[in-house]
Protein backbone atom coordinates (compact mmCIF):
# COMPACT_ATOMS: atom_id res chain seq x y z
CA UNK A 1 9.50 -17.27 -5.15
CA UNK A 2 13.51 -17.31 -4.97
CA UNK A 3 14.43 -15.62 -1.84
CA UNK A 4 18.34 -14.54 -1.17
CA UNK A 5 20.34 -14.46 1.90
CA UNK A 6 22.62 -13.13 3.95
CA UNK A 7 24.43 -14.62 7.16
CA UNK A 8 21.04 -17.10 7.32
CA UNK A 9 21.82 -19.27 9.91
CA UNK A 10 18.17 -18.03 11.17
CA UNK A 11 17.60 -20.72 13.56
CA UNK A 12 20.20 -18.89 15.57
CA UNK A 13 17.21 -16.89 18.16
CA UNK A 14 19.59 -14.89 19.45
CA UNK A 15 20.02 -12.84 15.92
CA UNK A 16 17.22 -10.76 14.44
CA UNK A 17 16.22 -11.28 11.33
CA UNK A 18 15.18 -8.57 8.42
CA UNK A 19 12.69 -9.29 5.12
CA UNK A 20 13.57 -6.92 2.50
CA UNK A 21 11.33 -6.05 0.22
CA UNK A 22 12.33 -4.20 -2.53
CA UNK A 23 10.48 -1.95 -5.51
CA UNK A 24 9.20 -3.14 -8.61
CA UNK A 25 7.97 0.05 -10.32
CA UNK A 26 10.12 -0.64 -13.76
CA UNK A 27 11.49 -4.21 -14.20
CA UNK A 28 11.01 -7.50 -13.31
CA UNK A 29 14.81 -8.75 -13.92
CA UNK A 30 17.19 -6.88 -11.20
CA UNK A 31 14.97 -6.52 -8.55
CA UNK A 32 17.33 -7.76 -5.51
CA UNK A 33 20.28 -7.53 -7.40
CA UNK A 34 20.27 -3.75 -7.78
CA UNK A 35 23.12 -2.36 -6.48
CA UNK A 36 21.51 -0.09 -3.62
CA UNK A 37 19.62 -2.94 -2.42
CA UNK A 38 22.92 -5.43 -2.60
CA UNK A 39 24.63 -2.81 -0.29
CA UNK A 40 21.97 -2.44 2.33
CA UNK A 41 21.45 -6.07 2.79
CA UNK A 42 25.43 -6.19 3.07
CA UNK A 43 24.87 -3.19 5.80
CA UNK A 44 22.24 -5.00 7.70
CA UNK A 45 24.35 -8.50 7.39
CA UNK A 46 27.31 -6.65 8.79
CA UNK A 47 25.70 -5.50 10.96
CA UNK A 48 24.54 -8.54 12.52
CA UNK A 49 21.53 -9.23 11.48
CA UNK A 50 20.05 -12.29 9.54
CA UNK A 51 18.91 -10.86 5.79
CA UNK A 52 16.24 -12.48 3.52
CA UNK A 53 15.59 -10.53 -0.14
CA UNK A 54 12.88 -11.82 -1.76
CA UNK A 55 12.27 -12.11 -5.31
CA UNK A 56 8.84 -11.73 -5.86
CA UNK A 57 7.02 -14.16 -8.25
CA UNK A 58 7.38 -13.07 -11.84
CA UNK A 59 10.53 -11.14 -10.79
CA UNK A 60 14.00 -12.01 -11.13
CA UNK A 61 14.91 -15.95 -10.75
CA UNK A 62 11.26 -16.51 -9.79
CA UNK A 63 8.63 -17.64 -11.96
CA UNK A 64 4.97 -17.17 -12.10
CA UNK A 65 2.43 -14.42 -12.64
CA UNK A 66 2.80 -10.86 -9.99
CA UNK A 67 -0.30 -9.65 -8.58
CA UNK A 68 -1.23 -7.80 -5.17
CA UNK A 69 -2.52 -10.96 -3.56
CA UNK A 70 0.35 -13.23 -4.69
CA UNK A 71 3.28 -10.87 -3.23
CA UNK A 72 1.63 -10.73 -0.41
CA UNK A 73 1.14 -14.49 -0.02
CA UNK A 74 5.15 -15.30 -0.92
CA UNK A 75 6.13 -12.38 1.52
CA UNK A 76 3.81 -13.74 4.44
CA UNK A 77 5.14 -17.19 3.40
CA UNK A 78 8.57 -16.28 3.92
CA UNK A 79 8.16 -14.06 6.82
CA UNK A 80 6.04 -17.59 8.70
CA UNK A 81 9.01 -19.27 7.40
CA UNK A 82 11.70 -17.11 9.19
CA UNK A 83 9.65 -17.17 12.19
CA UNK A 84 9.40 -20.97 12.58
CA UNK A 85 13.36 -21.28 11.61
CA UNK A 86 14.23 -18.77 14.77
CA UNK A 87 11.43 -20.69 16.83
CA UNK A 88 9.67 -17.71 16.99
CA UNK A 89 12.82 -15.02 17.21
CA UNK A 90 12.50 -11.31 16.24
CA UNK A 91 11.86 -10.71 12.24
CA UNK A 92 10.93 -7.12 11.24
CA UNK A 93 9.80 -6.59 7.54
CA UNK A 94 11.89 -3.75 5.59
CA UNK A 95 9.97 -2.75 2.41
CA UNK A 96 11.41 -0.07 -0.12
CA UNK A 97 9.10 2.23 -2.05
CA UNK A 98 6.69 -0.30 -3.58
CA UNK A 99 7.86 -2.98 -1.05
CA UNK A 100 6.67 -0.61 1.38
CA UNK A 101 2.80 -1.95 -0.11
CA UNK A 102 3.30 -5.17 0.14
CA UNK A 103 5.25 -5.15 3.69
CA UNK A 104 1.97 -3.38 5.38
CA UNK A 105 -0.36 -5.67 3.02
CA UNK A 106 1.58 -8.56 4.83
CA UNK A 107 2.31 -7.18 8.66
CA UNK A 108 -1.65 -6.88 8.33
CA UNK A 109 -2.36 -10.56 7.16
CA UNK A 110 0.02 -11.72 9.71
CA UNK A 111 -2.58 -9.65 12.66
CA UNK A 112 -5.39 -11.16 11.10
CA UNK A 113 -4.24 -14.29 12.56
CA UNK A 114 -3.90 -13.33 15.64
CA UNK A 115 -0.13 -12.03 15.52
CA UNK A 116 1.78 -9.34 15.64
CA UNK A 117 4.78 -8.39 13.60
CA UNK A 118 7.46 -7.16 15.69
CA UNK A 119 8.39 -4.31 13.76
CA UNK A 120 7.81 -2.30 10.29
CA UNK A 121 10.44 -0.34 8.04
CA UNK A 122 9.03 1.98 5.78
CA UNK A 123 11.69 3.26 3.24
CA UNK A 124 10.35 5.64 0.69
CA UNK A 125 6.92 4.65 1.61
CA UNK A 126 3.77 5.79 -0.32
CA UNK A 127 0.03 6.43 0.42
CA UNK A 128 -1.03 4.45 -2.04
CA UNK A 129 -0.06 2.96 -5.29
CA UNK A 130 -3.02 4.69 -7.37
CA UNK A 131 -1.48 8.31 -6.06
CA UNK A 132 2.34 7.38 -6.67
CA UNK A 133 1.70 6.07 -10.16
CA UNK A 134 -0.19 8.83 -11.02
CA UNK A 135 2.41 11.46 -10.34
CA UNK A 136 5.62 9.53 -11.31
CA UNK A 137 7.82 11.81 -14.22
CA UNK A 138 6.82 8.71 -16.72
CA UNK A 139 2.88 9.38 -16.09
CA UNK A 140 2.99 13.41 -15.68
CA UNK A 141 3.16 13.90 -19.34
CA UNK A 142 0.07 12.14 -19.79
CA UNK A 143 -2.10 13.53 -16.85
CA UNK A 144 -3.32 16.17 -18.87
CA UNK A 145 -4.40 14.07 -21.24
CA UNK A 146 -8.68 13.67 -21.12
CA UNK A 147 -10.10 10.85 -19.13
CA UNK A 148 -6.28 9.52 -18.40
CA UNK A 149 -7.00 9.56 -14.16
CA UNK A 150 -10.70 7.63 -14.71
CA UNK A 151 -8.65 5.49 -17.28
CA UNK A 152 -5.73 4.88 -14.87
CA UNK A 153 -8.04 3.94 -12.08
CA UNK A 154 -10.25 1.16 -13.76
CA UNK A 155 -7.04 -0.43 -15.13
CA UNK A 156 -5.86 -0.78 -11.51
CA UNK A 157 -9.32 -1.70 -10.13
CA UNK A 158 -9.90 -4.09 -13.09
CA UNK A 159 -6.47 -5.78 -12.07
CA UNK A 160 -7.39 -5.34 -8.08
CA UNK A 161 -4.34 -3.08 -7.60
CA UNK A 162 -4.52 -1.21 -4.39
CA UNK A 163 -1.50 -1.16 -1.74
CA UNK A 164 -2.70 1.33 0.08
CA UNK A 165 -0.66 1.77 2.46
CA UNK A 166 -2.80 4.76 4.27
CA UNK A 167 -5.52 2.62 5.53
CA UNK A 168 -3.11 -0.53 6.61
CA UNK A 169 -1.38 1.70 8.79
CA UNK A 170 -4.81 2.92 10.41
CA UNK A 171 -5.22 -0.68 11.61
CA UNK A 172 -1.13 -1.42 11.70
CA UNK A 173 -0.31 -2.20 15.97
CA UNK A 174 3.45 -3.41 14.94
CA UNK A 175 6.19 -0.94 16.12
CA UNK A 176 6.65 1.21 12.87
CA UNK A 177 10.02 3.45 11.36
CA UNK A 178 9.37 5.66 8.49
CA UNK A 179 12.84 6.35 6.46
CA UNK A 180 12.17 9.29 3.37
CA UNK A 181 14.24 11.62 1.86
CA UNK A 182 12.68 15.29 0.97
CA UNK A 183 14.28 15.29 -2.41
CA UNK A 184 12.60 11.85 -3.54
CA UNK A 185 11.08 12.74 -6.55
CA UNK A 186 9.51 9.34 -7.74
CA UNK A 187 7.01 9.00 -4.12
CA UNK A 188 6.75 12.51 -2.65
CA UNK A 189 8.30 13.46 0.95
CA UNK A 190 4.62 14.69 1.53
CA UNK A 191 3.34 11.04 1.35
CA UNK A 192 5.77 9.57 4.06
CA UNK A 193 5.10 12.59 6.53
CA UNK A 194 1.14 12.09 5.40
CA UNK A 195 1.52 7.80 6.59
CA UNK A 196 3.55 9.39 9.87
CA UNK A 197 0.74 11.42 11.04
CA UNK A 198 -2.08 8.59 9.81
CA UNK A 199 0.42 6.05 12.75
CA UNK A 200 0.48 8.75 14.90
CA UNK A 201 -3.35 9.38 15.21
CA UNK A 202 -4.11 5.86 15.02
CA UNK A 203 -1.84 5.20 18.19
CA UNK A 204 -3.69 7.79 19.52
CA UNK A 205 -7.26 6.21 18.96
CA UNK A 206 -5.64 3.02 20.10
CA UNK A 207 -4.14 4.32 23.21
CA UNK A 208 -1.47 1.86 22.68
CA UNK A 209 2.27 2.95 23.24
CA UNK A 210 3.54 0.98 20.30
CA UNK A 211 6.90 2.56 18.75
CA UNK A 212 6.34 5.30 16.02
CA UNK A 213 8.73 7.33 14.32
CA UNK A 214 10.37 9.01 11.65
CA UNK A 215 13.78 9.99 10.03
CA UNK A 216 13.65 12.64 7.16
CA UNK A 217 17.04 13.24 5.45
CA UNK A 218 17.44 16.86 4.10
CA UNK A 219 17.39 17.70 0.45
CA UNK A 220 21.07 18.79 0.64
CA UNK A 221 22.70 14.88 1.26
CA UNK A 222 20.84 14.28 -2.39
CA UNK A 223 19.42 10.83 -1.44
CA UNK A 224 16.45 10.74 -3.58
CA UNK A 225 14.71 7.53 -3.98
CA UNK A 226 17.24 5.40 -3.90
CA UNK A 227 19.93 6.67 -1.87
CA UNK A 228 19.20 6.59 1.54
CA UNK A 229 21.88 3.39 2.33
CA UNK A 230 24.48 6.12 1.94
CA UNK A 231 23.32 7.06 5.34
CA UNK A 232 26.47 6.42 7.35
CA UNK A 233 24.41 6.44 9.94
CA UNK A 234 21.63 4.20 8.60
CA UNK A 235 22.43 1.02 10.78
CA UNK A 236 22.57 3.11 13.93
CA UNK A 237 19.62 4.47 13.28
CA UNK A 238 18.25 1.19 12.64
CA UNK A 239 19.53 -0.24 15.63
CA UNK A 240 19.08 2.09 18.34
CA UNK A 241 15.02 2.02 16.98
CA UNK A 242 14.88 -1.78 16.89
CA UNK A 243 16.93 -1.45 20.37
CA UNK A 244 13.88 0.34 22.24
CA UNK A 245 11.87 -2.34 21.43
CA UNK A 246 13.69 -4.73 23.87
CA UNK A 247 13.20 -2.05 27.05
């Protein structure tokens, strides 16, 4: 795992600190380096907060083998390591489409024992991996094909492929922010209003007044998937939600 930072001086408690976690839909050798992740961990940094990107193994400068269980591990590594290095300061996990699976995969290890992670940024989040696969524009021209869904499904389930973000957020008690764009045409607006709903009932069950919320951007600003750092008002937004935490 090769992790980069930003202003990391993270023993500094009085800073917080953000994980990113970007996608990994296509390729294994940008990852972090991308240039619309490279500007939002610039945002976040100037806006004073501590940034760690992660490269997850197999990906970028990192070596090894990627698999559900082994992102997970590196992420909940590094976010145990960021916690110790701010003796025990604020770190909220910020995953990106496919980050989005492995930041709930790890916020939910991290309860298991016995913690709580202080807060959850969804960008471009999906239900699950199985549904967003299916329907990206690489797989559509396929879906017609016989037996391609029961094919696509034992392929994942034969390689324990799951993220599913929908039932981590049932159980999910951190403070949560859902960013999505209703042009995104690679994980569906539908599926980030669909997770909103899934917190907001669950909060409900819980009756728990934990922080839930969520910013849509209009179809007209022509965000997409990947454009929702062009937000001018992204780090406001950021702040004033990681702000009510503290009252």
């Amino acid at each position: 795992m090769n992790a980069g930072a930003c202003g990391l001086g993270v023993n500094e408690s009085e800073r917080r600190s953000v994980v990113c976690l970007h996608s990994f839909m296509f390729s294994c050798h940008f990852c972090r380096a991308m240039s619309h992740r490279v500007k939002l961990v610039k945002d976040l940094s100037a806006a004073g907060y501590h940034v760690l990107s992660i490269d997850y193994r197999g990906f970028g400068d990192s070596t090894g083998e990627p698999s559900e269980a082994g992102l997970t591990r590196d992420t909940l590594y590094l976010y145990q390591w960021a916690k110790n290095q701010s003796g025990g300061g604020f770190v909220c996990l910020w995953g990106h489409s496919l980050g989005t699976g492995v930041a709930t995969n790890t916020a939910l290890k991290v309860q298991e024992q016995g913690s709580v992670v202080d807060a959850v940024i969804l960008e471009a989040p999906f239900t699950r991996i199985v549904e967003v696969a299916a329907n990206h524009p690489l797989a559509k021209m396929y879906r017609f094909f016989p037996g391609f869904e029961s094919l696509f499904l034992h392929i994942m389930e034969l390689n324990n492929i799951e993220f599913a973000n929908d039932e981590n957020l049932k159980a999910l008690i951190s403070p949560l922010l859902i960013l999505h764009a209703e042009d995104d045409r690679i994980v569906p607006y539908h599926m980030g209003l669909k997770l909103h709903q899934i917190s907001l009932e669950a909060k409900k069950k819980s009756n728990t007044d934990v922080q839930v919320q969520m910013v849509s951007y209009s179809a007209k600003l022509g965000y997409n998937h990947n454009g929702i750092h062009l937000d001018p008002d992204l780090m406001s937004v950021v702040g004033t939600f990681l702000q009510k935490l503290r009252q």
